[in-house]
N, C-alpha and C. Protein backbone atom coordinates (compact mmCIF):
# COMPACT_ATOMS: atom_id res chain seq x y z
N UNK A 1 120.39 -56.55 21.70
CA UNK A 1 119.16 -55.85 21.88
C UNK A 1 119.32 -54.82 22.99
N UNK A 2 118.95 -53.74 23.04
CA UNK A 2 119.17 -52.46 23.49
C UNK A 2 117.07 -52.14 24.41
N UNK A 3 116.74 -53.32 25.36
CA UNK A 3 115.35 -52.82 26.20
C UNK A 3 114.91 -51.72 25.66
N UNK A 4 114.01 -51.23 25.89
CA UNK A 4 113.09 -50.12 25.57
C UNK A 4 113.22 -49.17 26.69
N UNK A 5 114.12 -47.98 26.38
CA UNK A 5 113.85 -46.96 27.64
C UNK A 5 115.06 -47.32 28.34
N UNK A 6 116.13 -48.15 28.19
CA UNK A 6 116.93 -48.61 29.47
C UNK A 6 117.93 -48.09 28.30
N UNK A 7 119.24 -46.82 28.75
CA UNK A 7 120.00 -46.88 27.84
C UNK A 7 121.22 -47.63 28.23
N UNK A 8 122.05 -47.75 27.15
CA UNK A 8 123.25 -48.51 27.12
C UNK A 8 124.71 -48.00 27.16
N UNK A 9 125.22 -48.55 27.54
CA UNK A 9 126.65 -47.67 27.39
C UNK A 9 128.01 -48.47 27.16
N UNK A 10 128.79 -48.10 26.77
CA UNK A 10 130.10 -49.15 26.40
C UNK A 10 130.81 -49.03 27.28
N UNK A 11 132.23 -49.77 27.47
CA UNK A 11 133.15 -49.76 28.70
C UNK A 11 133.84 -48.37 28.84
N UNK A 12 133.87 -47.98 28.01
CA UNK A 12 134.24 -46.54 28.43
C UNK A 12 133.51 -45.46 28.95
N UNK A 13 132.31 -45.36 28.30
CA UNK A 13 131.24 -44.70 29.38
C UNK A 13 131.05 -45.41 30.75
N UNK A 14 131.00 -46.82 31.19
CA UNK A 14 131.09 -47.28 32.36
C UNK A 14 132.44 -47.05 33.46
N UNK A 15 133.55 -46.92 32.43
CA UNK A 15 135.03 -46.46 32.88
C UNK A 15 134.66 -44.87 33.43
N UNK A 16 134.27 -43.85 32.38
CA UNK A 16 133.28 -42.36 32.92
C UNK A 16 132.84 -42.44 33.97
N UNK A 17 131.81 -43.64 34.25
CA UNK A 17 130.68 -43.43 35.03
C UNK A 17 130.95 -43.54 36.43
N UNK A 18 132.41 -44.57 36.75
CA UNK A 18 133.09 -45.00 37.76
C UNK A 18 134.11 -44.17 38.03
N UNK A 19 134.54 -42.72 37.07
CA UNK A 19 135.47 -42.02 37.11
C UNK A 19 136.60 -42.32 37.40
N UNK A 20 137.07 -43.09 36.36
CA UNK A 20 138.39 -43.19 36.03
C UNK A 20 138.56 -43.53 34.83
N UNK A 21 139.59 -43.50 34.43
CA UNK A 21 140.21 -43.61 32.82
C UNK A 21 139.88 -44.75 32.38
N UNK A 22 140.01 -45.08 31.04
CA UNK A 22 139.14 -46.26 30.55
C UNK A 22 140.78 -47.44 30.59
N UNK A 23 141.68 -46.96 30.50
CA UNK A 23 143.21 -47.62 30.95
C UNK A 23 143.12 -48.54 32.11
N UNK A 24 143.03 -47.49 33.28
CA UNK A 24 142.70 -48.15 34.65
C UNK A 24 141.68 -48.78 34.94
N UNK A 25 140.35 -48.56 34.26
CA UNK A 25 139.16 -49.35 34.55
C UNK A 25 139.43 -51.04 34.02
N UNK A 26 140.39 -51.08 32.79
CA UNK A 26 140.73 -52.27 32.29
C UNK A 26 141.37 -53.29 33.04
N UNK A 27 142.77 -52.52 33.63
CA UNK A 27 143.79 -53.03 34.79
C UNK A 27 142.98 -53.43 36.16
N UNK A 28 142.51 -52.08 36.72
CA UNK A 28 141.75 -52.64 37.73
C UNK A 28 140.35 -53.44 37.82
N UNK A 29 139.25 -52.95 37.42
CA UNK A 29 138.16 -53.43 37.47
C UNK A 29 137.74 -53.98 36.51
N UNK A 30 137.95 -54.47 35.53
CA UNK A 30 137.60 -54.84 34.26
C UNK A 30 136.70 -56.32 34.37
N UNK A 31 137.57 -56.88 34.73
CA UNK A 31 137.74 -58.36 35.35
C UNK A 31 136.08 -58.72 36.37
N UNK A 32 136.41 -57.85 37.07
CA UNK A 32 135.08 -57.98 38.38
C UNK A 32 134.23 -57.58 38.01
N UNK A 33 133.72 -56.30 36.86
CA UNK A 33 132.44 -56.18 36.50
C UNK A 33 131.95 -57.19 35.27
N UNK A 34 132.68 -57.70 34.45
CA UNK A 34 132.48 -58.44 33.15
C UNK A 34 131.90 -59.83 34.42
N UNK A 35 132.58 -60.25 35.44
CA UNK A 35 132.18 -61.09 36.05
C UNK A 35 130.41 -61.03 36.36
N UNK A 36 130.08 -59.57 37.06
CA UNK A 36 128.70 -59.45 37.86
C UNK A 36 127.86 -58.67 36.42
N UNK A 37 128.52 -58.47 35.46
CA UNK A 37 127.73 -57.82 34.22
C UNK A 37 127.71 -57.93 32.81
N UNK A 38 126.27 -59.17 32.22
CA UNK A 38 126.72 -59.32 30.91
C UNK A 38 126.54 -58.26 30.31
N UNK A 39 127.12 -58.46 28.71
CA UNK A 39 126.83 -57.46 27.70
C UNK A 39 125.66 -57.52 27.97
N UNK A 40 124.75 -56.46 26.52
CA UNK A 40 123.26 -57.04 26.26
C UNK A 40 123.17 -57.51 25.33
N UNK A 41 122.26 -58.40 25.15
CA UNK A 41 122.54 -60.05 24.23
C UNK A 41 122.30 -59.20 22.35
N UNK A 42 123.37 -59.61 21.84
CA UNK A 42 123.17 -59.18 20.63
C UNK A 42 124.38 -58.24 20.47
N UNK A 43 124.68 -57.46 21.19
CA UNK A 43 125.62 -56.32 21.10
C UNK A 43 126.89 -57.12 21.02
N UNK A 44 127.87 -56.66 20.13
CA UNK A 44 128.93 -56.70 19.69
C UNK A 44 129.41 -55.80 18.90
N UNK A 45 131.04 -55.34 19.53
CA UNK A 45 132.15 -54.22 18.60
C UNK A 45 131.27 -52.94 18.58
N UNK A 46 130.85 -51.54 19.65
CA UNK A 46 131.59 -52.42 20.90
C UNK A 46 130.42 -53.51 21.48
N UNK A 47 130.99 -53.57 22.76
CA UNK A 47 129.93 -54.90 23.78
C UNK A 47 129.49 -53.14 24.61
N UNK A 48 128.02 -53.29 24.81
CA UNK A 48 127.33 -52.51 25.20
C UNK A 48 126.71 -53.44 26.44
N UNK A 49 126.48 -52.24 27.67
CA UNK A 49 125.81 -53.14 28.87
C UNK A 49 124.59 -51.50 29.51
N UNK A 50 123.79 -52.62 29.83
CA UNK A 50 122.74 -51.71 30.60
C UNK A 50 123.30 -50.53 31.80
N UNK A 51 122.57 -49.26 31.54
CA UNK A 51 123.20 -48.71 32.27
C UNK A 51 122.34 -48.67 33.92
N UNK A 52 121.17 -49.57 33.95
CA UNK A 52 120.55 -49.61 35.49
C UNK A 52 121.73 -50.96 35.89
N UNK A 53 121.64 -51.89 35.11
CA UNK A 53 123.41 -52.55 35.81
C UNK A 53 124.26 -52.32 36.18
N UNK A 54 124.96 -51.39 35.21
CA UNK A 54 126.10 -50.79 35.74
C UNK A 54 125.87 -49.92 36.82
N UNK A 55 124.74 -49.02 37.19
CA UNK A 55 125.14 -48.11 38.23
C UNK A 55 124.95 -49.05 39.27
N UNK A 56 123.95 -49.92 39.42
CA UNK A 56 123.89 -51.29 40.48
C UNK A 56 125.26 -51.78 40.95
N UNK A 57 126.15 -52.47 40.25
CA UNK A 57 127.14 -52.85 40.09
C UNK A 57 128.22 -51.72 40.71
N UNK A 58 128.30 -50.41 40.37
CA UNK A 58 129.29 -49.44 40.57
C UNK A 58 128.63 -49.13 41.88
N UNK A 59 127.67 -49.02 42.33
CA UNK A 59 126.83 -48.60 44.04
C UNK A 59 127.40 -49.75 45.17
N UNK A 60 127.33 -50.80 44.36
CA UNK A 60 127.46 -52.33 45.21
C UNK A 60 125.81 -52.90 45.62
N UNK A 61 125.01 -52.67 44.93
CA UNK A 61 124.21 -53.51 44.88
C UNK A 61 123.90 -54.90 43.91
N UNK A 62 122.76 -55.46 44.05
CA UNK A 62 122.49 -56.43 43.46
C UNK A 62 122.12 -56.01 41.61
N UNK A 63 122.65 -56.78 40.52
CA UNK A 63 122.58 -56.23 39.47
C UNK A 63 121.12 -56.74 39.16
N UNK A 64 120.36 -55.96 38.63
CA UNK A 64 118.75 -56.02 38.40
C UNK A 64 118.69 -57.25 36.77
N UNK A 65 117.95 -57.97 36.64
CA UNK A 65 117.49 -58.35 35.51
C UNK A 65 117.42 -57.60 34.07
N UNK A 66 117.43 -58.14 33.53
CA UNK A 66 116.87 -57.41 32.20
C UNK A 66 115.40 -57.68 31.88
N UNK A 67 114.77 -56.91 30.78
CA UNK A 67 112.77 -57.18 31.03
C UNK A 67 112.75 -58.42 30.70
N UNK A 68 112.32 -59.50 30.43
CA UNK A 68 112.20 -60.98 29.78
C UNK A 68 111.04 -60.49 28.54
N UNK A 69 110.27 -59.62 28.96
CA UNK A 69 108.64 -59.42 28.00
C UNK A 69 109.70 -58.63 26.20
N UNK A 70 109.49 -58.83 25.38
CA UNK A 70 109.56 -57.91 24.19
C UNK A 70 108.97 -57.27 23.74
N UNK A 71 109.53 -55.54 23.86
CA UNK A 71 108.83 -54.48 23.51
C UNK A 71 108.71 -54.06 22.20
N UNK A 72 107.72 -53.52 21.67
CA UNK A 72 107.62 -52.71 20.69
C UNK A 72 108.81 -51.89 20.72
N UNK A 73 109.36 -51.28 21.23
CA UNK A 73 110.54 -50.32 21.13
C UNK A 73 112.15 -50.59 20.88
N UNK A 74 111.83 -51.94 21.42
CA UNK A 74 113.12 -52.36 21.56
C UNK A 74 114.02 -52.64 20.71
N UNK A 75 115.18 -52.11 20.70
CA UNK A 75 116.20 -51.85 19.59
C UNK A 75 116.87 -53.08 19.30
N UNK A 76 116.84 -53.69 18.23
CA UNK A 76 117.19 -54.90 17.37
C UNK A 76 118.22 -54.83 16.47
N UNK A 77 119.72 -55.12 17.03
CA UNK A 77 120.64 -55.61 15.78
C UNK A 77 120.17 -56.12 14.55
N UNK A 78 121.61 -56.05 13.11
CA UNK A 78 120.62 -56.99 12.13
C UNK A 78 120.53 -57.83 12.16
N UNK A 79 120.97 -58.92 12.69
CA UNK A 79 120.71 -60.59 13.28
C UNK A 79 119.92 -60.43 13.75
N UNK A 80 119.49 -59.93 14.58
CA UNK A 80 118.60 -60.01 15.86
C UNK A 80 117.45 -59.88 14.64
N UNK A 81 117.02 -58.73 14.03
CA UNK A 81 116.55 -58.59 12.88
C UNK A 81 115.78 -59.64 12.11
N UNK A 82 117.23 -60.02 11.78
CA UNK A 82 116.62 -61.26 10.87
C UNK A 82 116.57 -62.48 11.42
N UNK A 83 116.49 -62.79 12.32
CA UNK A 83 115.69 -63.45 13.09
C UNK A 83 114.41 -63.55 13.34
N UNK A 84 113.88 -62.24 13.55
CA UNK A 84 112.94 -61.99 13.59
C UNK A 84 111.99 -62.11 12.00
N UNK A 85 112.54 -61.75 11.00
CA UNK A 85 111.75 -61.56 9.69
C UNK A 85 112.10 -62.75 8.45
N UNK A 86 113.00 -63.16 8.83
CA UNK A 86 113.46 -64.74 8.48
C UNK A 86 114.62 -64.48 7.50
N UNK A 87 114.90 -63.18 7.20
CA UNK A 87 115.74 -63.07 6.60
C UNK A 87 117.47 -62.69 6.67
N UNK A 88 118.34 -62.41 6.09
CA UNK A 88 120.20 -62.91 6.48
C UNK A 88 120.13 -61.54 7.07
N UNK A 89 120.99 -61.13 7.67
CA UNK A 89 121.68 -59.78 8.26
C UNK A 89 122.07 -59.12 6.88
N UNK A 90 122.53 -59.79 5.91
CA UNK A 90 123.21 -58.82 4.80
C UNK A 90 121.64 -58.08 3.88
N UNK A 91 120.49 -59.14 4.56
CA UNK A 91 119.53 -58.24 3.35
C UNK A 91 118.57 -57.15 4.34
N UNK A 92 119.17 -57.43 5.47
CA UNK A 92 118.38 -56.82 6.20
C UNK A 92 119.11 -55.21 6.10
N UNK A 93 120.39 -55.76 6.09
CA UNK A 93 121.19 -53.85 6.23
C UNK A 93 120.58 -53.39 4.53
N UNK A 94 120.76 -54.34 3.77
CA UNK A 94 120.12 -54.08 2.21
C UNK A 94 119.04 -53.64 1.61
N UNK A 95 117.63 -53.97 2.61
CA UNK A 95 116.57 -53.68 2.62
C UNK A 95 116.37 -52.18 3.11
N UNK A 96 117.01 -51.93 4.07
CA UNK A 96 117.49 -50.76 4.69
C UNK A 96 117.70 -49.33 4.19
N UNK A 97 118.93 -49.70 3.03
CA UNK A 97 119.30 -49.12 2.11
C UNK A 97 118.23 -48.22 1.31
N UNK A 98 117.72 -49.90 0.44
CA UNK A 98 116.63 -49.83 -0.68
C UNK A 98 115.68 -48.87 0.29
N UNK A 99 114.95 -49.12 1.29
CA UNK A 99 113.76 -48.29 1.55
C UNK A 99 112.57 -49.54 2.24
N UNK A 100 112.86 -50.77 1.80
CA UNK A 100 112.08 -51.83 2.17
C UNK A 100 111.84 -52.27 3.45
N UNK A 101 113.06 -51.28 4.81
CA UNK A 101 112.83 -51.58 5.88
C UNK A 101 113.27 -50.31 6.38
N UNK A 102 112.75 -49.49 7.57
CA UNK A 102 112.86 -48.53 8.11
C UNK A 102 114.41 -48.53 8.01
N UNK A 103 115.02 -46.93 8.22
CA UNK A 103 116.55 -47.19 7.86
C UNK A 103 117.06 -47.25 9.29
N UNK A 104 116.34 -47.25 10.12
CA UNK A 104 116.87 -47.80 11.35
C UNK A 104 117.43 -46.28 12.30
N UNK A 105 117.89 -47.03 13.30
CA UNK A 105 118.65 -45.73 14.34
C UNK A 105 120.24 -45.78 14.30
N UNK A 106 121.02 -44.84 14.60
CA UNK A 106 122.41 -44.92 14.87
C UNK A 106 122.84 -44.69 16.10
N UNK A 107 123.36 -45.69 16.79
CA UNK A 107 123.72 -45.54 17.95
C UNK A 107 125.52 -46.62 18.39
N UNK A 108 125.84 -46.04 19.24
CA UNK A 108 126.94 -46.25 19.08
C UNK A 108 128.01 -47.32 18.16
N UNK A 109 128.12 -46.38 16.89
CA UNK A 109 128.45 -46.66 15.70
C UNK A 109 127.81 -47.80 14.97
N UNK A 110 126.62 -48.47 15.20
CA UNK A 110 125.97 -49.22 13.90
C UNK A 110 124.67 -49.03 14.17
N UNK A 111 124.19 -49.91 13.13
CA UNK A 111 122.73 -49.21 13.21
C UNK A 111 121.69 -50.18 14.15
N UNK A 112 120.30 -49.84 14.39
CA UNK A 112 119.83 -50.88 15.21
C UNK A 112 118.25 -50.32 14.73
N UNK A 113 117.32 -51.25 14.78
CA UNK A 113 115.87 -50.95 14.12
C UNK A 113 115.01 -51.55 15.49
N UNK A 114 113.32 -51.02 15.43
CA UNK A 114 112.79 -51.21 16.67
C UNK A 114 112.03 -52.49 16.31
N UNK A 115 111.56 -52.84 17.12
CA UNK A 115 111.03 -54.49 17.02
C UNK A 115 109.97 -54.40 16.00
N UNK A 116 109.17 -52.94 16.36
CA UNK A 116 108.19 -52.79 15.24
C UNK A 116 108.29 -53.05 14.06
N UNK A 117 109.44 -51.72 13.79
CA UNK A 117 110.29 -52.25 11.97
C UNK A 117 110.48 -53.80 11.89
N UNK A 118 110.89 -54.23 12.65
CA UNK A 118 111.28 -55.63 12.41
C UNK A 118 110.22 -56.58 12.34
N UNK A 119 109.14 -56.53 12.68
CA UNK A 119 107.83 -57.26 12.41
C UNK A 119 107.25 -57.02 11.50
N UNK A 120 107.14 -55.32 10.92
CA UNK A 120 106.44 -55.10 10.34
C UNK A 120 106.89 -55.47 8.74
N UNK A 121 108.65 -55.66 8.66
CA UNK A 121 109.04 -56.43 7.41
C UNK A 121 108.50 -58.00 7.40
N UNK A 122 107.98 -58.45 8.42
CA UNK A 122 107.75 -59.63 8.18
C UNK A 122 106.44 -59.86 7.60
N UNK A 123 105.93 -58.57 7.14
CA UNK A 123 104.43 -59.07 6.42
C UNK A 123 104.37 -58.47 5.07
N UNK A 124 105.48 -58.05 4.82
CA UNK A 124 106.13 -57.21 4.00
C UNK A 124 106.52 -58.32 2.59
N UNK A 125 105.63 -58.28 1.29
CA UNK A 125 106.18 -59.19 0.40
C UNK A 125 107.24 -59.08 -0.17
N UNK A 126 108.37 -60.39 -0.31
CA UNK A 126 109.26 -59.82 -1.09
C UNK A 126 109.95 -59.47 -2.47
N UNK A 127 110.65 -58.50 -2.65
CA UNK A 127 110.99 -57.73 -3.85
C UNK A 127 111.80 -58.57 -4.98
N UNK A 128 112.07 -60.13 -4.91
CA UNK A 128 112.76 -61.54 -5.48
C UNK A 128 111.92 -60.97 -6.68
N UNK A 129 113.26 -61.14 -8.13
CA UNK A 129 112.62 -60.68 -9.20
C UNK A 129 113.07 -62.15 -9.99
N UNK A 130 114.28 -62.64 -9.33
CA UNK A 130 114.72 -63.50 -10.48
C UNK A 130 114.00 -65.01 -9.98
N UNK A 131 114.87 -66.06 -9.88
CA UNK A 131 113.95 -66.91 -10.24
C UNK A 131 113.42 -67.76 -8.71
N UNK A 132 111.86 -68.56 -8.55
CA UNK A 132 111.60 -68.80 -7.09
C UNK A 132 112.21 -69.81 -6.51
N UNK A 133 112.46 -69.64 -5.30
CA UNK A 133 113.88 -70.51 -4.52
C UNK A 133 112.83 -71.36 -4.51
N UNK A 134 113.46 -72.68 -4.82
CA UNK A 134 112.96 -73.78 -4.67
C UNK A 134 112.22 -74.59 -5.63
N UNK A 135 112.31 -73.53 -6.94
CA UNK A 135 111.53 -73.92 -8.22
C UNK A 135 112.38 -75.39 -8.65
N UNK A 136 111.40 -75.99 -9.18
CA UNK A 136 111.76 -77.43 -9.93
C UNK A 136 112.30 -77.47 -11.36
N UNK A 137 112.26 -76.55 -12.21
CA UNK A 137 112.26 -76.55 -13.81
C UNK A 137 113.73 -76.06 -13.82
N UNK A 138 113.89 -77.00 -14.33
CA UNK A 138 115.62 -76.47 -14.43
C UNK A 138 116.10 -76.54 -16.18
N UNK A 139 114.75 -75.87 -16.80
CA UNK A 139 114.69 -75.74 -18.28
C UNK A 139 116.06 -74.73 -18.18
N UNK A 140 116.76 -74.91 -19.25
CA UNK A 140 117.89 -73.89 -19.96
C UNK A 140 116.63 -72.73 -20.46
N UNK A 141 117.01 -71.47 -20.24
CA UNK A 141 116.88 -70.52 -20.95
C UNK A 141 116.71 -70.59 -22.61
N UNK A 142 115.82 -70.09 -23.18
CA UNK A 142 115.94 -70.33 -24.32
C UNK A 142 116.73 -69.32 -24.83
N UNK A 143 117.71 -69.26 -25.91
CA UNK A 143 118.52 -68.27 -26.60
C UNK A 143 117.83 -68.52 -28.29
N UNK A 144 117.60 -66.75 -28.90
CA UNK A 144 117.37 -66.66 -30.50
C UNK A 144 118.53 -67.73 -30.73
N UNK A 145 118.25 -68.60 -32.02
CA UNK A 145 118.74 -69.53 -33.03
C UNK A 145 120.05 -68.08 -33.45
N UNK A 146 121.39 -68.47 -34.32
CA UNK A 146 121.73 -68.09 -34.44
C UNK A 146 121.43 -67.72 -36.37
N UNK A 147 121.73 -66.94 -36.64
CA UNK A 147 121.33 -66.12 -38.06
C UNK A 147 122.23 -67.17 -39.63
N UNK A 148 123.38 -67.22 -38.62
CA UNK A 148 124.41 -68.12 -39.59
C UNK A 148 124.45 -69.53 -40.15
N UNK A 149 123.23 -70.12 -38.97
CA UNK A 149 123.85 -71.44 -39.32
C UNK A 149 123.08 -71.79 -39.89
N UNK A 150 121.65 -71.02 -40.83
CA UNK A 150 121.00 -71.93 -42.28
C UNK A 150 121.64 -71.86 -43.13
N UNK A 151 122.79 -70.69 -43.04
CA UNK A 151 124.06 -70.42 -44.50
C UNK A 151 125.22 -71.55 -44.49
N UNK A 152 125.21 -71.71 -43.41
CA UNK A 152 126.39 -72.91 -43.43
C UNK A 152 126.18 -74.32 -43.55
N UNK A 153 124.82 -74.64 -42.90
CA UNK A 153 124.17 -75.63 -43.44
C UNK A 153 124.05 -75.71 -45.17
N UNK A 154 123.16 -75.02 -45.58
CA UNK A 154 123.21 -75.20 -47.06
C UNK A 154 124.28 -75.36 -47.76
N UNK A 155 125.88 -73.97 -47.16
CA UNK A 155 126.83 -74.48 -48.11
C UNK A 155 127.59 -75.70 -47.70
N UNK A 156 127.06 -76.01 -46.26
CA UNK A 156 127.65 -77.80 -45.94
C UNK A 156 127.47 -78.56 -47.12
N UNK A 157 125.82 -78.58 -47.13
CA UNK A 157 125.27 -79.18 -47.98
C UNK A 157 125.73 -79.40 -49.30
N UNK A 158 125.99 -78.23 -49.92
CA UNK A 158 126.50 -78.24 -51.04
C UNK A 158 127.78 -78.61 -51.69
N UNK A 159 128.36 -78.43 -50.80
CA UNK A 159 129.76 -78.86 -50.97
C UNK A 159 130.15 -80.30 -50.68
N UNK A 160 129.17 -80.76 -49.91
CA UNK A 160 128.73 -82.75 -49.73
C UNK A 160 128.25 -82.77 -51.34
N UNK A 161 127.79 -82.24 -52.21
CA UNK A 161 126.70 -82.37 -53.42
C UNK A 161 127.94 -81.90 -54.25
N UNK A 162 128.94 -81.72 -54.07
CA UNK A 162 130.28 -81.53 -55.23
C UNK A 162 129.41 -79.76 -55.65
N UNK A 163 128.63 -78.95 -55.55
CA UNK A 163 127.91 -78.37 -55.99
C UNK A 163 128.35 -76.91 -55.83
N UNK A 164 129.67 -76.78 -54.86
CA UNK A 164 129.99 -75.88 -53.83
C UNK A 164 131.66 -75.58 -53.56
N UNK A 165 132.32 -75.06 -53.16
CA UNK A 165 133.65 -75.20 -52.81
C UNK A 165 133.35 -75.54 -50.99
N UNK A 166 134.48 -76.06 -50.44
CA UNK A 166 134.41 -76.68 -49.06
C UNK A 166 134.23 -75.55 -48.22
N UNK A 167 134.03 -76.02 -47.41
CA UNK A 167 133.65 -74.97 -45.71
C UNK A 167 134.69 -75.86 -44.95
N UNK A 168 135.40 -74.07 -44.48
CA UNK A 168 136.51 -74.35 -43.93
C UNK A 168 136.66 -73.67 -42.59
N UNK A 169 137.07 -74.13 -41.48
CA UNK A 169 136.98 -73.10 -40.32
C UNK A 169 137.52 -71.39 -41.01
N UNK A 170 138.10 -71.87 -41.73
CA UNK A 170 139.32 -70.46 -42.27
C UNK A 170 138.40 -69.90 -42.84
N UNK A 171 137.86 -70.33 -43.81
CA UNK A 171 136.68 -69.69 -45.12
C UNK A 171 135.40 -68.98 -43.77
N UNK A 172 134.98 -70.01 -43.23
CA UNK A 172 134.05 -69.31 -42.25
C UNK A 172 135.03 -67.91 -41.61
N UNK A 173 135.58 -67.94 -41.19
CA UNK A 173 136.11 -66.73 -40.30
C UNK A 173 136.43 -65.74 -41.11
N UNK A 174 136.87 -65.95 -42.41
CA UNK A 174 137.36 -64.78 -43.25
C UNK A 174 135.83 -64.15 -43.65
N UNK A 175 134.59 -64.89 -43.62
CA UNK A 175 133.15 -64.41 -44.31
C UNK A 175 132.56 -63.84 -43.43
N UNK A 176 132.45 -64.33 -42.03
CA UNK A 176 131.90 -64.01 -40.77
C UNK A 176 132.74 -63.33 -40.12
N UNK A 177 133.84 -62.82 -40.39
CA UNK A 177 134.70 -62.07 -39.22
C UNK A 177 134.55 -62.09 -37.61
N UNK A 178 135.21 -63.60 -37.60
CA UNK A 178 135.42 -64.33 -36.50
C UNK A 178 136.22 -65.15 -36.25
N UNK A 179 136.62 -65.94 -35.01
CA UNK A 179 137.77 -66.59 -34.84
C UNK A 179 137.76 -67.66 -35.73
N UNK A 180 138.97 -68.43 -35.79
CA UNK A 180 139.22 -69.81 -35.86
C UNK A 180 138.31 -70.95 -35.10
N UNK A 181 138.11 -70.47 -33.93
CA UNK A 181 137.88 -71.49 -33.10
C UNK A 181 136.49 -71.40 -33.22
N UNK A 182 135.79 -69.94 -33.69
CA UNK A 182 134.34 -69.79 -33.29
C UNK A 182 133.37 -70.14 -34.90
N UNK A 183 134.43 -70.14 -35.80
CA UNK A 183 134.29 -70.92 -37.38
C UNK A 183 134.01 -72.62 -37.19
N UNK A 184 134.62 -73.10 -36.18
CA UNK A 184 134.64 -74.28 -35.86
C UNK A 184 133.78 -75.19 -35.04
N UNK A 185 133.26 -74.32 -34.04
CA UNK A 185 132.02 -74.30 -33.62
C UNK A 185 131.02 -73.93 -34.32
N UNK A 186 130.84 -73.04 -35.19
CA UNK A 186 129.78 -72.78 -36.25
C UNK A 186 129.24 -73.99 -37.18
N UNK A 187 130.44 -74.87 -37.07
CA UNK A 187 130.46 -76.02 -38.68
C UNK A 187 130.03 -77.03 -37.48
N UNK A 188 130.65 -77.60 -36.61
CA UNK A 188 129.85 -78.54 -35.48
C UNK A 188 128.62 -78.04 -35.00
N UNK A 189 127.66 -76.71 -34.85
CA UNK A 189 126.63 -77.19 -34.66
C UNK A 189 125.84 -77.11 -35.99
N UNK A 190 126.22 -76.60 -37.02
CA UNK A 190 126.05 -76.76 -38.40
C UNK A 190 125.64 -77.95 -38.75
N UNK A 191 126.51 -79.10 -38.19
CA UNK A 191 126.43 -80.68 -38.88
C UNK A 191 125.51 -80.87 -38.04
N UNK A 192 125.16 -80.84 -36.84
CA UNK A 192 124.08 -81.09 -35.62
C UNK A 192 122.81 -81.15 -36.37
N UNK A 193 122.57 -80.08 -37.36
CA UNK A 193 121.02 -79.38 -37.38
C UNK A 193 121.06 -80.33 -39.05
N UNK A 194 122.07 -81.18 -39.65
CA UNK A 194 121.99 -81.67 -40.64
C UNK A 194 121.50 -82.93 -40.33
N UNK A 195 122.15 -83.03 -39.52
CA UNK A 195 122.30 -84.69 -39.09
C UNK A 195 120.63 -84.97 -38.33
């Protein structure tokens, strides 16, 4: 999370800010400020830190707090995000996309949305078309009957009645132009709907 109004900066702008190379800031000081200065909570790749800390820290004073209160403004990773709106980080960058959630800000290389956006998806119904999480009916789908199998039934039939020549996986596949195997399945659920 990125406070409202307080900007942020990565170790290399803090390496800038202390004027020296971001090489030497690693070797030398790296160590002693990560000690007196966390990231800000949420930030990762890069790790971003307040910049009223850091100049605290680079002056030699005492490093100031961060606000505890949550602002309307305040810039929200997508975890942070979906945390807030109950939903994963992947639907939150997704929602994003679609239009379903503000597309957010860009700031040092990913994106980040204000607490507002992020509340305001939470009253926001959602766009779930397929089926409701948590539903009980675990009916199969119904599928159309297939067209073939009153023809194969009857010439089952008939050919049980001497009345007919036999049904053969082969005979099915040469009439239906289809496999072996799918002639064979045709005649098993064939006998199903006899039986």
């Amino acid at each position: 999370m990125i406070p409202q109004g307080r900007p942020a900066l990565t170790l290399d702008d803090v390496a800038a800010r202390a004027g020296v190379s971001p090489s030497t800031w690693r070797r030398l000081h790296h160590a002693a400020f990560t000690a007196a200065v966390q990231p800000l909570p949420g930030s990762a790749r890069p790790l971003l830190y307040d910049a009223a800390q850091v100049d605290a820290h680079l002056t030699g004073q005492p490093v100031p707090p961060l606000p505890h209160e949550p602002h309307p403004g305040d810039l929200l990773t997508d975890a942070e995000v979906a945390a807030v709106t109950g939903l994963s980080a992947s639907t939150v960058r997704a929602d994003a996309v679609s239009g379903l959630l503000d597309p957010g800000i860009e700031r040092h290389g990913r994106r980040w949305w204000t607490r507002t956006a992020a509340e305001a998806r939470t009253t926001r119904p959602t766009q779930y078309k397929g089926r409701t999480p948590g539903a009980k009916d675990r009916t199969p789908r119904r599928t159309a009957p297939d067209p073939r199998l009153p023809e194969i039934v009857s010439a089952l039939a008939a050919a049980q009645a001497g009345q007919g020549p036999a049904v053969t996986p082969a005979s099915l596949a040469d009439r239906y132009q289809v496999s072996t195997r799918t002639a064979e399945r045709l005649i098993a659920k064939a006998r199903t709907h006899t039986s």
